[in-house]
PDB file of N, CA and C in Angstrom:
ATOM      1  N   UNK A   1      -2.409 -13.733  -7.611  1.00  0.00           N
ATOM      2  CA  UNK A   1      -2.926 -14.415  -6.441  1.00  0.00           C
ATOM      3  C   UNK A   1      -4.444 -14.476  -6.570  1.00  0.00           C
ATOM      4  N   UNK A   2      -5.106 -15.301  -6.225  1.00  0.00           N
ATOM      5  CA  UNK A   2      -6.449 -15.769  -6.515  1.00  0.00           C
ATOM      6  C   UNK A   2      -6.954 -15.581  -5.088  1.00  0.00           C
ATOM      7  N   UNK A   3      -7.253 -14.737  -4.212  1.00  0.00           N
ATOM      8  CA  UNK A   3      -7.848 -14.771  -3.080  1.00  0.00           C
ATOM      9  C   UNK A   3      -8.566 -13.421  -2.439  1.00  0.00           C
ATOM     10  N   UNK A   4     -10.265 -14.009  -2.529  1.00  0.00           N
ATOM     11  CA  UNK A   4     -11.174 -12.576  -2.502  1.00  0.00           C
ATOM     12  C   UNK A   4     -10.793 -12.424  -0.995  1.00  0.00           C
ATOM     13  N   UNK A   5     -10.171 -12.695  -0.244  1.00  0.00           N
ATOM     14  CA  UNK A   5     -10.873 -12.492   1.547  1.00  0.00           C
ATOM     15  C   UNK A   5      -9.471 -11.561   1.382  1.00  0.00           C
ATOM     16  N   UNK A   6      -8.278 -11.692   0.621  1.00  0.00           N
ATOM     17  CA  UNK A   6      -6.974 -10.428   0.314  1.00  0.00           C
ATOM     18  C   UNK A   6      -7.388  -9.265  -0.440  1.00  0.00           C
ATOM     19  N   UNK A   7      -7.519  -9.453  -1.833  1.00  0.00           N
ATOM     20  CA  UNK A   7      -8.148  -8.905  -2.530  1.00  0.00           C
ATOM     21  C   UNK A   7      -8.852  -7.514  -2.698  1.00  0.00           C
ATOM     22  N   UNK A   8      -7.996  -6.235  -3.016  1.00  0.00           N
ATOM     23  CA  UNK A   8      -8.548  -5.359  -2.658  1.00  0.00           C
ATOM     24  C   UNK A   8     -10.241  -5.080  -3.120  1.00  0.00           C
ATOM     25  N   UNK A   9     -10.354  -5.729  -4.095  1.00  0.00           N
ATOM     26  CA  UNK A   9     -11.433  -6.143  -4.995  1.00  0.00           C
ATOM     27  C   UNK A   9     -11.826  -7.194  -5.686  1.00  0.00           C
ATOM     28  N   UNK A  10     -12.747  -8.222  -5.561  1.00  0.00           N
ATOM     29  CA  UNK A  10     -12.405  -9.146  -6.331  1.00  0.00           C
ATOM     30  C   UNK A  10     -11.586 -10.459  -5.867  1.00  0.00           C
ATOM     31  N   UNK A  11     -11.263 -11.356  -7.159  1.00  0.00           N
ATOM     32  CA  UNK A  11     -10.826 -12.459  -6.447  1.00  0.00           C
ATOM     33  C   UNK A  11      -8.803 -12.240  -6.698  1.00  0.00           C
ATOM     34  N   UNK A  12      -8.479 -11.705  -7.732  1.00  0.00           N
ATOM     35  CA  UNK A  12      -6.948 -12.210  -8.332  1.00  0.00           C
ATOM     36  C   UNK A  12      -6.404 -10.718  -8.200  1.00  0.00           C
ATOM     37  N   UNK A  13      -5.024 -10.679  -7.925  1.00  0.00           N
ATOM     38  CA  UNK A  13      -4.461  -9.337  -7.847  1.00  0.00           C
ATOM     39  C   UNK A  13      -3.210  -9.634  -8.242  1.00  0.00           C
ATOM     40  N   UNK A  14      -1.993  -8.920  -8.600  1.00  0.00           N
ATOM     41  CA  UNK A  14      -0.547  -9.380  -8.905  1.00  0.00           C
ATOM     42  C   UNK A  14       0.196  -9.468  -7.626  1.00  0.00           C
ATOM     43  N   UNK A  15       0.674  -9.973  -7.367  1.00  0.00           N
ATOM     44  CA  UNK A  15       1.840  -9.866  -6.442  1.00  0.00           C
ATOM     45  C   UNK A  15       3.271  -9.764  -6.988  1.00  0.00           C
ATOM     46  N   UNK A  16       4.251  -9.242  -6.468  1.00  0.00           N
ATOM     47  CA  UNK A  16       5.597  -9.028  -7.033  1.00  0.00           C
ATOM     48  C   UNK A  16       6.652  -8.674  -6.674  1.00  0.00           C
ATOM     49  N   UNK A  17       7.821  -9.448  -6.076  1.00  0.00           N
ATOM     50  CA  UNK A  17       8.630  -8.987  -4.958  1.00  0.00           C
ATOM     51  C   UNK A  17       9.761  -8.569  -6.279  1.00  0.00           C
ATOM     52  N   UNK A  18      10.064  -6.977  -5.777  1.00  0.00           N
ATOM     53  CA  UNK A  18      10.914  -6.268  -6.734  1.00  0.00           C
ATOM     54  C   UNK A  18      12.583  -6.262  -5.529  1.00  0.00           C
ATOM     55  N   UNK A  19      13.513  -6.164  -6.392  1.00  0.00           N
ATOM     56  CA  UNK A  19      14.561  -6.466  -5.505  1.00  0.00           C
ATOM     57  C   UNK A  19      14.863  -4.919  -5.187  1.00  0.00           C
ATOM     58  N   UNK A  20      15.648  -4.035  -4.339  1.00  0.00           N
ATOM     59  CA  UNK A  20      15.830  -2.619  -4.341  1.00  0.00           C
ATOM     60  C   UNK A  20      16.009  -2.159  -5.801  1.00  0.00           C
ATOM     61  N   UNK A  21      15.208  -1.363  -6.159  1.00  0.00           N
ATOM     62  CA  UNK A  21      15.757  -0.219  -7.379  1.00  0.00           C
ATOM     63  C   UNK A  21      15.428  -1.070  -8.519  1.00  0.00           C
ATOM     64  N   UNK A  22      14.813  -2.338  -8.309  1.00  0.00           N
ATOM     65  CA  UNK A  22      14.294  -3.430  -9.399  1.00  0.00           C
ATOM     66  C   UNK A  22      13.035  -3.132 -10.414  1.00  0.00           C
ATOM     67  N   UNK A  23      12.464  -3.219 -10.526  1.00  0.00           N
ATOM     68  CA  UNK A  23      11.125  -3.046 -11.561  1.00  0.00           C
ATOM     69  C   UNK A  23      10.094  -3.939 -12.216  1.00  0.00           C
ATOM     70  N   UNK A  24       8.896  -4.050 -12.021  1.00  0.00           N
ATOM     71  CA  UNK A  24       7.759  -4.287 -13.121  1.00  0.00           C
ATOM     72  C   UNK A  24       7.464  -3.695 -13.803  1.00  0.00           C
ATOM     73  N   UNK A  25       8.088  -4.245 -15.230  1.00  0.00           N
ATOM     74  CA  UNK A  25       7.298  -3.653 -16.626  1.00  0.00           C
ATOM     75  C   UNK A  25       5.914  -4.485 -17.243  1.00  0.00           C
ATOM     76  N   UNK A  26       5.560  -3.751 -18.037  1.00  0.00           N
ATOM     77  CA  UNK A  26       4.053  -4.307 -18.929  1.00  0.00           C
ATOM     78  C   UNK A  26       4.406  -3.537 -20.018  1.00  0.00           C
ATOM     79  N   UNK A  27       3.971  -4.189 -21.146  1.00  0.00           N
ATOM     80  CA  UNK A  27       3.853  -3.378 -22.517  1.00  0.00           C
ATOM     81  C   UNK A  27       2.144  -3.335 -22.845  1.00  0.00           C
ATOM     82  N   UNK A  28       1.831  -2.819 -23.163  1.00  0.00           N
ATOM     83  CA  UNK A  28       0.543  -3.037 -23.724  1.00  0.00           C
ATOM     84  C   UNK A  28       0.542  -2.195 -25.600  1.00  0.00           C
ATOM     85  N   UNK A  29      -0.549  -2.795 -25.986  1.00  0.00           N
ATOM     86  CA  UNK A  29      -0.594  -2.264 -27.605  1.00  0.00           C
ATOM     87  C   UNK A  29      -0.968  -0.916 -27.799  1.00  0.00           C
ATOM     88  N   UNK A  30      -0.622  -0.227 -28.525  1.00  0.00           N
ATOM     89  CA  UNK A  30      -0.500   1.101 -28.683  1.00  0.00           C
ATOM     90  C   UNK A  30      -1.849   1.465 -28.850  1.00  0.00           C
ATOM     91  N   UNK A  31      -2.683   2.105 -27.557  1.00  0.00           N
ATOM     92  CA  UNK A  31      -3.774   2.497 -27.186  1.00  0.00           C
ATOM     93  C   UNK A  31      -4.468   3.878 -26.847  1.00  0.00           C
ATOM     94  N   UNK A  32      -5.144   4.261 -28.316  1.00  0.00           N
ATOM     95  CA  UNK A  32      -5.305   5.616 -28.143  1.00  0.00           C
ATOM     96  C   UNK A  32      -6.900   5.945 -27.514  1.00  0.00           C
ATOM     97  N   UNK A  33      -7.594   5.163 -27.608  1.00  0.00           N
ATOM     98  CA  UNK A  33      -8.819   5.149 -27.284  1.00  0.00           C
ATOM     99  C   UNK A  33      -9.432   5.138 -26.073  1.00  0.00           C
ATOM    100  N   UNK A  34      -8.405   4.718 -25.056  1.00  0.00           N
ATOM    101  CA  UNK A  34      -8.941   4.515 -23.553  1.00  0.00           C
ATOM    102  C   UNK A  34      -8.123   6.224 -23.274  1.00  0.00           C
ATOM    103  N   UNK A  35      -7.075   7.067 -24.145  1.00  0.00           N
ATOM    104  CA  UNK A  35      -6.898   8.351 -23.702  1.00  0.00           C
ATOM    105  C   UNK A  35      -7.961   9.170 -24.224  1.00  0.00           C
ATOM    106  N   UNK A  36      -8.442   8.842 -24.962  1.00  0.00           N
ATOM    107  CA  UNK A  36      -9.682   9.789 -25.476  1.00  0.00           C
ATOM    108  C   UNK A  36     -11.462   9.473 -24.967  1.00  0.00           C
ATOM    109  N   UNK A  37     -11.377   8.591 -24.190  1.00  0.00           N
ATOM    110  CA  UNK A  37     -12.430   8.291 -23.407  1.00  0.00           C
ATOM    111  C   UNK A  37     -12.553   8.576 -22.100  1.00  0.00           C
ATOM    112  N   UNK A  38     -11.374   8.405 -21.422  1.00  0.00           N
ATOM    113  CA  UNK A  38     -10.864   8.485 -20.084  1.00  0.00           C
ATOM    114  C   UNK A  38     -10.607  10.002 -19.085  1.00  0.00           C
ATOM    115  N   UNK A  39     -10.313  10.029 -18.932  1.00  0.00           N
ATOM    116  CA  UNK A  39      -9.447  11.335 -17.821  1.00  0.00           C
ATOM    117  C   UNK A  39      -8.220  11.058 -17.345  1.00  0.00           C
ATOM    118  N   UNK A  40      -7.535   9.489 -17.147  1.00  0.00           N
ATOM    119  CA  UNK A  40      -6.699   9.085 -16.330  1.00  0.00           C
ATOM    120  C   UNK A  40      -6.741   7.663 -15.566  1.00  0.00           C
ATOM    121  N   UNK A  41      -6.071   7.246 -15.225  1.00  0.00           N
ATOM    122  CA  UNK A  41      -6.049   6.034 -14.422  1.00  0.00           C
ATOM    123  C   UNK A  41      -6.010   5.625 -12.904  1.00  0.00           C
ATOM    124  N   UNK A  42      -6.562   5.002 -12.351  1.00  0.00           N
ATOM    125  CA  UNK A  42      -6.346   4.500 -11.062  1.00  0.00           C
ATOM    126  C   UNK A  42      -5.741   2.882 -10.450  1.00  0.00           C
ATOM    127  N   UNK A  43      -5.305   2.508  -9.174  1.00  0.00           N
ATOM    128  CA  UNK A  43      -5.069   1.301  -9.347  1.00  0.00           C
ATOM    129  C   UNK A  43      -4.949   1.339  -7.835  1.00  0.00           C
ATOM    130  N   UNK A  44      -4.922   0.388  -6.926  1.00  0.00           N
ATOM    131  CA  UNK A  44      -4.689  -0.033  -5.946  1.00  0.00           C
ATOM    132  C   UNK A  44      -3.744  -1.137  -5.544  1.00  0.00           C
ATOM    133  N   UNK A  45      -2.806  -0.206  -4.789  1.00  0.00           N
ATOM    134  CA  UNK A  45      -1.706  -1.388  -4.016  1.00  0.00           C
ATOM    135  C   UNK A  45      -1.350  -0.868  -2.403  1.00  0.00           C
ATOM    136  N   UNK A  46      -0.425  -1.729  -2.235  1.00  0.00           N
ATOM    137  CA  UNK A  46      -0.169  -2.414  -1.111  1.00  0.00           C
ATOM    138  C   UNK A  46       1.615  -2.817  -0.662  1.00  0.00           C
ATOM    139  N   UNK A  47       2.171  -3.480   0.449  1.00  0.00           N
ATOM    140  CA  UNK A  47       3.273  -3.757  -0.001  1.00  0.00           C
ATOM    141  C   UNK A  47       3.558  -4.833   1.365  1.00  0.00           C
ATOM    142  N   UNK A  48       4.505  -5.443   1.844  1.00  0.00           N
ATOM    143  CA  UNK A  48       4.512  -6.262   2.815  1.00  0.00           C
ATOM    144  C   UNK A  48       4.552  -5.628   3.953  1.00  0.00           C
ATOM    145  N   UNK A  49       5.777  -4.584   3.726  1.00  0.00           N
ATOM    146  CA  UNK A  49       5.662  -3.383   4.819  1.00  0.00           C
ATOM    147  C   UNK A  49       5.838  -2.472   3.954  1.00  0.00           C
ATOM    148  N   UNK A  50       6.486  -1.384   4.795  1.00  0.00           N
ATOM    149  CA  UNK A  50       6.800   0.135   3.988  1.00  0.00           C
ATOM    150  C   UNK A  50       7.834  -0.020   2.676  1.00  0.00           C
ATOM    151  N   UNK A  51       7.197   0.116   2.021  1.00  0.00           N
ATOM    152  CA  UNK A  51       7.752   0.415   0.787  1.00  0.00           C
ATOM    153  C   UNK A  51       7.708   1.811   0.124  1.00  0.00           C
ATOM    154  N   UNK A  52       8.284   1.973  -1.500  1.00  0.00           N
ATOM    155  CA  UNK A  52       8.073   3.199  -1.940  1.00  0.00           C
ATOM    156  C   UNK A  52       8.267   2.690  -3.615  1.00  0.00           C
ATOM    157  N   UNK A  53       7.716   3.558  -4.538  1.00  0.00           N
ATOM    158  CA  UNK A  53       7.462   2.970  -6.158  1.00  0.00           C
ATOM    159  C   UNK A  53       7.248   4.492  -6.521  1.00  0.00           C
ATOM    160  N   UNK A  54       7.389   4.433  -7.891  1.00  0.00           N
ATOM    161  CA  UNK A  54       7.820   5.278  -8.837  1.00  0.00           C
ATOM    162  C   UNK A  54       6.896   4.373  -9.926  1.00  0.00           C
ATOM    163  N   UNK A  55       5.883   4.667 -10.291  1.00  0.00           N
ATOM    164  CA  UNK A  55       4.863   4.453 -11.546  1.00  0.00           C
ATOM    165  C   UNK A  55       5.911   5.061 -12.686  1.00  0.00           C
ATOM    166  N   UNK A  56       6.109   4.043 -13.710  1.00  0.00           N
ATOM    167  CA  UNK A  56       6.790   4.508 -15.162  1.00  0.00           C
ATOM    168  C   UNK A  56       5.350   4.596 -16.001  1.00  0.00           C
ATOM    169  N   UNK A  57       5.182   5.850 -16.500  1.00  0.00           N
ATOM    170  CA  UNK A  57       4.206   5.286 -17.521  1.00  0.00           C
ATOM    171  C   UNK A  57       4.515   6.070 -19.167  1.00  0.00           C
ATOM    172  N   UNK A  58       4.276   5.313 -20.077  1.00  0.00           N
ATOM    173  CA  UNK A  58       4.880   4.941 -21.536  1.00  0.00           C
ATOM    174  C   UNK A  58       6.592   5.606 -21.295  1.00  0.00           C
ATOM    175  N   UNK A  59       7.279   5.046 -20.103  1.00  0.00           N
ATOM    176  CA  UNK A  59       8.584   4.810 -20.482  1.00  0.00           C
ATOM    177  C   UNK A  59       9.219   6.224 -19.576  1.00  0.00           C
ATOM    178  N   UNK A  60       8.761   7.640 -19.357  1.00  0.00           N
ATOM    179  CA  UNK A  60       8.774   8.301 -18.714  1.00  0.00           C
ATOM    180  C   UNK A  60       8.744   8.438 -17.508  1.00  0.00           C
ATOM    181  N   UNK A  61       9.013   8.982 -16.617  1.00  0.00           N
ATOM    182  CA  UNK A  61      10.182   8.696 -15.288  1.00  0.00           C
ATOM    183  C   UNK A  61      10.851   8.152 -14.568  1.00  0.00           C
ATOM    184  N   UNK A  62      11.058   7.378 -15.455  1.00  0.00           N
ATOM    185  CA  UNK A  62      12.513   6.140 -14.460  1.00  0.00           C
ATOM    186  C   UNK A  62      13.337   7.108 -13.106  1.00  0.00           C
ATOM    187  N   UNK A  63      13.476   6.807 -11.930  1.00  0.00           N
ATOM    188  CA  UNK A  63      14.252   7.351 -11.150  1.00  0.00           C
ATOM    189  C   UNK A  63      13.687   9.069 -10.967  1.00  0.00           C
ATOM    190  N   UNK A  64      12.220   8.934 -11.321  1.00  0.00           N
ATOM    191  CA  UNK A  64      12.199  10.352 -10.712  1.00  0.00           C
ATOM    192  C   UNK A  64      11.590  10.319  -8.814  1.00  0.00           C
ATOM    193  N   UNK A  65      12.474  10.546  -8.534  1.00  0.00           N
ATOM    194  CA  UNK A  65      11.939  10.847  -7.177  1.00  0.00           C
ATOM    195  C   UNK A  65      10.682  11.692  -6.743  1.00  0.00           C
ATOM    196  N   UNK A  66      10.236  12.445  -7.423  1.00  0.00           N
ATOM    197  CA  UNK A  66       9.333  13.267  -7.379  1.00  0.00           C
ATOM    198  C   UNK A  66       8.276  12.928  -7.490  1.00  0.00           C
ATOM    199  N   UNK A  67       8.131  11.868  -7.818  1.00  0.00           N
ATOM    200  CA  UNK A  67       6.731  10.970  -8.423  1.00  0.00           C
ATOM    201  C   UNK A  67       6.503   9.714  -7.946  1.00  0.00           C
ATOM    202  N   UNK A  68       7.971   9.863  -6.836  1.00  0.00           N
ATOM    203  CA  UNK A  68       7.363   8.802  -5.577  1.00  0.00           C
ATOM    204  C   UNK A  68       6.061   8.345  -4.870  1.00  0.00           C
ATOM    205  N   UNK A  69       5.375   7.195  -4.231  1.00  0.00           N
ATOM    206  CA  UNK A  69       4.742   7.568  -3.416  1.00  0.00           C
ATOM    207  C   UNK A  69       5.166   6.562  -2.524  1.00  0.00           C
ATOM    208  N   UNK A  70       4.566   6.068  -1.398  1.00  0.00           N
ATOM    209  CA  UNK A  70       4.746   5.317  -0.275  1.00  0.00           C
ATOM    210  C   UNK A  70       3.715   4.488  -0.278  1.00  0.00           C
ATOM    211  N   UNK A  71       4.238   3.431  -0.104  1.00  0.00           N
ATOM    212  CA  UNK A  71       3.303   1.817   0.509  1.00  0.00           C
ATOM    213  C   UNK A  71       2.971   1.697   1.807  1.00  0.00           C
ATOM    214  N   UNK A  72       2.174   0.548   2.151  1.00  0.00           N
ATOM    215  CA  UNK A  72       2.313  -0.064   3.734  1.00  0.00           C
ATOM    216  C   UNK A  72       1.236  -1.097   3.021  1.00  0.00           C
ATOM    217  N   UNK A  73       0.567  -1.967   4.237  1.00  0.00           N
ATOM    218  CA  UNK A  73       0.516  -3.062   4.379  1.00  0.00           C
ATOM    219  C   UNK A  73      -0.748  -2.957   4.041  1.00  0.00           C
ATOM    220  N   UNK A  74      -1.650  -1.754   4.266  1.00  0.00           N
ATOM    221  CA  UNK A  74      -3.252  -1.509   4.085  1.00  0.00           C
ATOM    222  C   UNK A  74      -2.994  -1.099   2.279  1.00  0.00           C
ATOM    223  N   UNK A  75      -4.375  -1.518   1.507  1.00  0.00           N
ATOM    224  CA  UNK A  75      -4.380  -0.813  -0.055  1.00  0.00           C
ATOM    225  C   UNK A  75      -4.576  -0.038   0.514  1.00  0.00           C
ATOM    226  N   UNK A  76      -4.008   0.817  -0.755  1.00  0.00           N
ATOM    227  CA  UNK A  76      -4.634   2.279  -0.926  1.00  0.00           C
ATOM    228  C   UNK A  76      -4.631   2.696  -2.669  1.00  0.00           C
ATOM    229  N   UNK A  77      -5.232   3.216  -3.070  1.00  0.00           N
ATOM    230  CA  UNK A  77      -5.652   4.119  -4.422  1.00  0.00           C
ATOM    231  C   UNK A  77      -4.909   5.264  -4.525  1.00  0.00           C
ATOM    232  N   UNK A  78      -4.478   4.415  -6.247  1.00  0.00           N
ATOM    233  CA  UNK A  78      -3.339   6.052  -6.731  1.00  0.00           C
ATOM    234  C   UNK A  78      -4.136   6.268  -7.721  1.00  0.00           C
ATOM    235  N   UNK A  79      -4.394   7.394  -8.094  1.00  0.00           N
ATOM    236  CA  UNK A  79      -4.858   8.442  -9.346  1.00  0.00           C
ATOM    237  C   UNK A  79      -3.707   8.897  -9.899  1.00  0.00           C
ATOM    238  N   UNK A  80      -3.819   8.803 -11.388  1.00  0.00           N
ATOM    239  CA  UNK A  80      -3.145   9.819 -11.876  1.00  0.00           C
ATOM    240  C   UNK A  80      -4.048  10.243 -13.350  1.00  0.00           C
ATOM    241  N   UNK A  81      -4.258  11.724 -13.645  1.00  0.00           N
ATOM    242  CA  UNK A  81      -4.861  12.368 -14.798  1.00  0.00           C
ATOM    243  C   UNK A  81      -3.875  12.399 -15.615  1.00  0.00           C
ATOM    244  N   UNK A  82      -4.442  12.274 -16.770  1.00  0.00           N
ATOM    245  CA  UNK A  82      -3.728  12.310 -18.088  1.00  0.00           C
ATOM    246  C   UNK A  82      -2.590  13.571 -18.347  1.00  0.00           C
ATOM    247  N   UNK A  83      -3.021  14.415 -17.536  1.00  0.00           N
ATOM    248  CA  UNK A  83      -2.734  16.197 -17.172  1.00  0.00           C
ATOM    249  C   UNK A  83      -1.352  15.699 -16.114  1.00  0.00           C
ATOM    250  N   UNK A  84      -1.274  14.398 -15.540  1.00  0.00           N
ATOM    251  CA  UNK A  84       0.004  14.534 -15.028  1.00  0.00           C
ATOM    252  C   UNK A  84       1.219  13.611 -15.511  1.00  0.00           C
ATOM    253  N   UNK A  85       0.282  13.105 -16.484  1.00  0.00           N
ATOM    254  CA  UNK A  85       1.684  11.978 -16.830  1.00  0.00           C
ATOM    255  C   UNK A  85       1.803  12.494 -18.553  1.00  0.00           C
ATOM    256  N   UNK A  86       1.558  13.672 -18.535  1.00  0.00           N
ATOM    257  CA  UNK A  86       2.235  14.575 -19.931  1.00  0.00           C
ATOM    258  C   UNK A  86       1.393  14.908 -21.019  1.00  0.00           C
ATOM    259  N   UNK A  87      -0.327  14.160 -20.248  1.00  0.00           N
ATOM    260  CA  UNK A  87      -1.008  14.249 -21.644  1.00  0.00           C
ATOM    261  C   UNK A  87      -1.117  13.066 -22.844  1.00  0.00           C
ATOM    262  N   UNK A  88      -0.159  11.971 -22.624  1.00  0.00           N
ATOM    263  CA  UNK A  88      -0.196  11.333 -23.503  1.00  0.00           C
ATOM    264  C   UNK A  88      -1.196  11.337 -24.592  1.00  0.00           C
ATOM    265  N   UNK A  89      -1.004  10.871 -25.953  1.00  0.00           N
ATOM    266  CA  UNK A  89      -1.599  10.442 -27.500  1.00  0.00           C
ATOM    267  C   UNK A  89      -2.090   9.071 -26.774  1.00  0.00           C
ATOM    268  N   UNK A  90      -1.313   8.194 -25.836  1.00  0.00           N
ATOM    269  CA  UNK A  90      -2.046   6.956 -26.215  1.00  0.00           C
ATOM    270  C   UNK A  90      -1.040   6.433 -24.959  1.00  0.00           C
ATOM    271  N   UNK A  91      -1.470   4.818 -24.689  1.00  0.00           N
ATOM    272  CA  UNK A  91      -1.180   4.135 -23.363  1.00  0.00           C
ATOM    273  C   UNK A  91      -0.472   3.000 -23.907  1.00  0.00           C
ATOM    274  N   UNK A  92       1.251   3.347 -23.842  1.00  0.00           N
ATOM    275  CA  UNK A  92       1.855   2.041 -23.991  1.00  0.00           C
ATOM    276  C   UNK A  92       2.538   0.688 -23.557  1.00  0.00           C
ATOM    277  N   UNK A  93       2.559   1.912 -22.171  1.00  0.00           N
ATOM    278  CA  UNK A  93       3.280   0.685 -21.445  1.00  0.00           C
ATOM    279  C   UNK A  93       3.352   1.181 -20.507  1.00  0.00           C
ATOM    280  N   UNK A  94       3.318   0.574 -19.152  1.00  0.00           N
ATOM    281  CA  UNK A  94       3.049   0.796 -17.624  1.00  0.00           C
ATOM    282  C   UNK A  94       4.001  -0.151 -16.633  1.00  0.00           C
ATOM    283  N   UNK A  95       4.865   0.687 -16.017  1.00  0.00           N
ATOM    284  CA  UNK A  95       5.775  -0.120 -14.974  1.00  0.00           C
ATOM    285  C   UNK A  95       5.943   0.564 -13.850  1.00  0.00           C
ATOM    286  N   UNK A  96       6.414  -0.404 -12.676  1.00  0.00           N
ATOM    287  CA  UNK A  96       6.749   0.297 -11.426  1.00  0.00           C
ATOM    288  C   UNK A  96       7.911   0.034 -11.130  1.00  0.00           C
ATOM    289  N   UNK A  97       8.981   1.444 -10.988  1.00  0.00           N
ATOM    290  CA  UNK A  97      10.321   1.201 -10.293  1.00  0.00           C
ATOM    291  C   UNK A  97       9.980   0.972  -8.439  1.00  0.00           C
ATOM    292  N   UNK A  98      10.949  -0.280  -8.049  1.00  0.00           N
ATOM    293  CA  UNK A  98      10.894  -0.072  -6.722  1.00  0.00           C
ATOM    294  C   UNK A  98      11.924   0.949  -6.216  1.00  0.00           C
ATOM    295  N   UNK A  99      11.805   1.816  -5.105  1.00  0.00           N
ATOM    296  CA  UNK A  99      12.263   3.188  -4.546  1.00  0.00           C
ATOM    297  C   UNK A  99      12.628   3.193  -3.407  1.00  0.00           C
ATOM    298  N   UNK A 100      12.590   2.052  -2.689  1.00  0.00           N
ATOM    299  CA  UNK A 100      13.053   2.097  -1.338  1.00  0.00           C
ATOM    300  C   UNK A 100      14.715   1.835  -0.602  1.00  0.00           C
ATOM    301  N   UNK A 101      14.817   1.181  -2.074  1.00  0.00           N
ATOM    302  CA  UNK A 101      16.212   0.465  -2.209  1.00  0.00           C
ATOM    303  C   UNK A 101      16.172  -0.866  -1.554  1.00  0.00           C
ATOM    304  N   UNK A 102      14.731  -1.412  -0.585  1.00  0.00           N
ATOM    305  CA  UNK A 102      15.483  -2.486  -0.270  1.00  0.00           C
ATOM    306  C   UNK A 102      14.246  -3.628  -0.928  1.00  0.00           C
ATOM    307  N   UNK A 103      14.400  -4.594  -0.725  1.00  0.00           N
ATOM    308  CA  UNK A 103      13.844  -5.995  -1.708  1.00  0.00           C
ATOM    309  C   UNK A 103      12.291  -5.700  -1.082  1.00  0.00           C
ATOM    310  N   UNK A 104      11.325  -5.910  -1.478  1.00  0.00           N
ATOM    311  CA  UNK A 104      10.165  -5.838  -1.391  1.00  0.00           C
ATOM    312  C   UNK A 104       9.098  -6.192  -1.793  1.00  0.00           C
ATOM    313  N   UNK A 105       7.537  -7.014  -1.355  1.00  0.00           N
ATOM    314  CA  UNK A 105       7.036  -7.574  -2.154  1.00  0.00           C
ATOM    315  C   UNK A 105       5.889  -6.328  -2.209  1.00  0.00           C
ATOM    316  N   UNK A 106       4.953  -5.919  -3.570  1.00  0.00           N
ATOM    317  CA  UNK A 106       4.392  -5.581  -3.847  1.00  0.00           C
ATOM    318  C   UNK A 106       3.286  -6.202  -4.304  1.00  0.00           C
ATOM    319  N   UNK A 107       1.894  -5.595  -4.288  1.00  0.00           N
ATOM    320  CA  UNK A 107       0.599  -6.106  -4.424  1.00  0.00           C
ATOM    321  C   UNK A 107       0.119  -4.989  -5.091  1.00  0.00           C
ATOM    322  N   UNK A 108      -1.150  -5.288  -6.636  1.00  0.00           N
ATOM    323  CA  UNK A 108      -1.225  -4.584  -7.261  1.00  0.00           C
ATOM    324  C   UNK A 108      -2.621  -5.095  -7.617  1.00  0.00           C
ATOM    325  N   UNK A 109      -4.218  -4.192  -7.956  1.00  0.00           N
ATOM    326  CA  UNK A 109      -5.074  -5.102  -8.141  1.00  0.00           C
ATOM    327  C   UNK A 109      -6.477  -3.480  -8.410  1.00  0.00           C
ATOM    328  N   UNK A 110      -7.178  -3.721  -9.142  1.00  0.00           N
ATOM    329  CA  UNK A 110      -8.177  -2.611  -9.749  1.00  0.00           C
ATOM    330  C   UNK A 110      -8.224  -1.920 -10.639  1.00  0.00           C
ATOM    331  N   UNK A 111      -6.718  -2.250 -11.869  1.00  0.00           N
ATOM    332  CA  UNK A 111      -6.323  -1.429 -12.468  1.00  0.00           C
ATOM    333  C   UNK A 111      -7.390  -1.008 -13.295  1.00  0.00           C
ATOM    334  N   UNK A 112      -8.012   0.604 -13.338  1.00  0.00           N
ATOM    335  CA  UNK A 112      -9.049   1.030 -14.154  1.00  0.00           C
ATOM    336  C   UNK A 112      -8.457   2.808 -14.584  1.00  0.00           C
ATOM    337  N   UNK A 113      -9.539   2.593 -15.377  1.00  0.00           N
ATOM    338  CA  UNK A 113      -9.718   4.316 -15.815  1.00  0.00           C
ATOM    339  C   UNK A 113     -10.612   5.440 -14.897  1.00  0.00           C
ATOM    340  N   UNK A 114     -10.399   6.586 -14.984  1.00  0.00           N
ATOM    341  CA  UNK A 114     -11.042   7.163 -14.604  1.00  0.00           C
ATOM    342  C   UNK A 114     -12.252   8.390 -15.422  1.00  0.00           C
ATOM    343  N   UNK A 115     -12.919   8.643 -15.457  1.00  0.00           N
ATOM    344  CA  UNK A 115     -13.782   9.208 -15.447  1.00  0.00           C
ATOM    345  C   UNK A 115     -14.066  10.869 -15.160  1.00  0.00           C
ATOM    346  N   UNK A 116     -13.263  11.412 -13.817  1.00  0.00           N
ATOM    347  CA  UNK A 116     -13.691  12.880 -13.544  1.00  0.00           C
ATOM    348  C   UNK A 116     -12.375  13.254 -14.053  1.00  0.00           C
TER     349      UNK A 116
END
């Protein structure tokens, strides 16, 4: 979506209506350099209403409940340190299970690294 006045930042963000228990995947190229520069990642989303997502990252926790978090309609900023998603060698691929079970549109937009 192309619109700064939405936009948690900026002008373009993803949008993505996942059906219950549905998913966005990404592959990206086998990236060791943003783990050895970095600390971890951040990103900001959103959802139409209450929602809930499960971050997959390089392929690791499909269906973990534990690693839930909760949406609503305001962004908000997820962190995660390298220290929680196992340490990874390198960044291959990044997806979100939807968790709520029911159809939902999602908004996604800042994706960066972190630093501390």
């Amino acid at each position: 979506v192309d619109d700064p006045d939405t936009a948690y930042q900026g002008n373009i963000y993803i949008k993505q209506k996942m059906s219950g228990w549905g998913d966005m995947q990404s592959d990206w190229i086998w990236d060791e350099d943003n783990v050895k520069k970095y600390t971890g990642i951040k990103f900001a989303v959103r959802s139409d209403g209450a929602g809930k997502l499960v971050m997959i990252f390089n392929g690791n926790y499909w269906g973990d409940s534990s690693r839930a978090f909760k949406t609503t309609s305001t962004w908000q900023e997820v962190t995660y340190k390298w220290s929680e998603l196992g340490n990874p060698q390198a960044i291959q691929n990044i997806s979100f299970q939807e968790f709520s079970g029911q159809e939902t549109t999602y908004y996604f937009d800042n994706f960066t690294f972190t630093t501390d």
